[in-house]
Protein backbone atom coordinates (compact mmCIF):
# COMPACT_ATOMS: atom_id res chain seq x y z
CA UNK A 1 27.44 25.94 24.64
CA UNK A 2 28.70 29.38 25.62
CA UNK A 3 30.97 29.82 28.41
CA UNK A 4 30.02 31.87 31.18
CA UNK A 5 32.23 35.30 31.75
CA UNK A 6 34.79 35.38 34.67
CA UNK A 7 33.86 36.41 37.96
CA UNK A 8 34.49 39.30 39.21
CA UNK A 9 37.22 37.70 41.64
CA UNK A 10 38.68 35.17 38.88
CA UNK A 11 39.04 38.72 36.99
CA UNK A 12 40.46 40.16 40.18
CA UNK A 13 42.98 37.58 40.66
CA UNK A 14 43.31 36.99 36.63
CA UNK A 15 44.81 40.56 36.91
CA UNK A 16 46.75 39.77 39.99
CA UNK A 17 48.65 37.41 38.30
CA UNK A 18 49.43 39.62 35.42
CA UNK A 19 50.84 42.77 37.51
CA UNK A 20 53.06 39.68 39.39
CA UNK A 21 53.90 38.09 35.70
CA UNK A 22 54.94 42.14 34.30
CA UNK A 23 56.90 42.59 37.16
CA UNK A 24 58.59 39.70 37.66
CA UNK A 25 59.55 39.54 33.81
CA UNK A 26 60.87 43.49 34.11
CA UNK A 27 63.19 42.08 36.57
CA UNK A 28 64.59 38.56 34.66
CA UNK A 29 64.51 41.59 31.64
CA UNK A 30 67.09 44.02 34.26
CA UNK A 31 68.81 40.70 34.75
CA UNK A 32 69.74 39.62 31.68
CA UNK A 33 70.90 43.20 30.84
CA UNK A 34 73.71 42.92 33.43
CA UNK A 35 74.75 39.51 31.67
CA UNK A 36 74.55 41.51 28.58
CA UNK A 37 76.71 44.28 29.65
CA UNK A 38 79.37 41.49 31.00
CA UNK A 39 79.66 40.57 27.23
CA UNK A 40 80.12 44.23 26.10
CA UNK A 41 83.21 44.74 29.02
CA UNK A 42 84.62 41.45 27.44
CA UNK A 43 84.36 42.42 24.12
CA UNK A 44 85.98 45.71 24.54
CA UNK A 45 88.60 44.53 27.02
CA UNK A 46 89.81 42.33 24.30
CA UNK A 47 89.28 45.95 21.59
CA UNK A 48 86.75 43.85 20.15
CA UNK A 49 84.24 47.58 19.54
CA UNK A 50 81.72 45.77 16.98
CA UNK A 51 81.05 42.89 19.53
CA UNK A 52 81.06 45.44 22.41
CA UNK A 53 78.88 47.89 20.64
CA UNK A 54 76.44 45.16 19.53
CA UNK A 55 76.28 44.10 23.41
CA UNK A 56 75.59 47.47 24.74
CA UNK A 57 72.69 48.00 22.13
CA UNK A 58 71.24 45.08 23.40
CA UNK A 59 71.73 45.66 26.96
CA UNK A 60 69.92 48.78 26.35
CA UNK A 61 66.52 47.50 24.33
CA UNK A 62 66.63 44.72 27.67
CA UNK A 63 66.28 47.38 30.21
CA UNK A 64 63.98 49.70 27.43
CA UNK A 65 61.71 46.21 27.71
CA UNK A 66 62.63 46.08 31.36
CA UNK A 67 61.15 49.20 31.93
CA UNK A 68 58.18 48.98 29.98
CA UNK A 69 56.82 45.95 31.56
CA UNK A 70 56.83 47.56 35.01
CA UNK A 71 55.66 50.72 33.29
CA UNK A 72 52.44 48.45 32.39
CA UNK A 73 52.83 46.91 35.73
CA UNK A 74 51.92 50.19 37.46
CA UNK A 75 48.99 51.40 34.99
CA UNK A 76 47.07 48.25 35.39
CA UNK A 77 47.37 48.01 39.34
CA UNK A 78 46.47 52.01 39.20
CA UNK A 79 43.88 51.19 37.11
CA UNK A 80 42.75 48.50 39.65
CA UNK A 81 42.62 50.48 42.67
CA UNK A 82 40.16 53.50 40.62
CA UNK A 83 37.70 50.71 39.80
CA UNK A 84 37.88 49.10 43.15
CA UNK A 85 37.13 52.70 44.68
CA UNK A 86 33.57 53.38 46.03
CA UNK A 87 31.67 55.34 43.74
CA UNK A 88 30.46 58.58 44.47
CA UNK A 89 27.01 59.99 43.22
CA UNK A 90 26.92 63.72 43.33
């Protein structure tokens, strides 16, 4: 038995729920980064550089990740609104 494709509103919300899940994981991402940064000011207050350096790379690839995810956040709900536009014959 095959199962029948999604309509088009369980694709409509199916996509919903993905711009929501992008964004709301860009921001836990911009989150942890701060806790990540609180390690690196620890590390170097007490001149530990490795730990502090190893902390601030990390920090960094969070909000790189951070970024990306609302960066795919925004192309999909763009892409959204040009197929939900009326189409125009010339």
């Amino acid at each position: 038995m095959t199962a029948l494709p999604p309509s088009r509103q369980q694709h409509s919300a199916a996509i919903i729920r993905r711009i929501a899940m992008l964004r709301e994981n860009s921001e836990v991402l911009l989150q942890h980064a701060d806790l990540l940064e609180k390690n690196q000011a620890a590390c170097a207050a007490s001149d530990n550089l490795d730990g502090a350096s190893t902390w601030h790379r990390l920090a960094n690839l969070a909000r790189s990740e951070a970024d990306w995810s609302r960066f795919r956040a925004t192309v999909l709900e763009d892409s959204t609104k040009h197929f939900q536009e009326s189409k125009k014959c010339a």
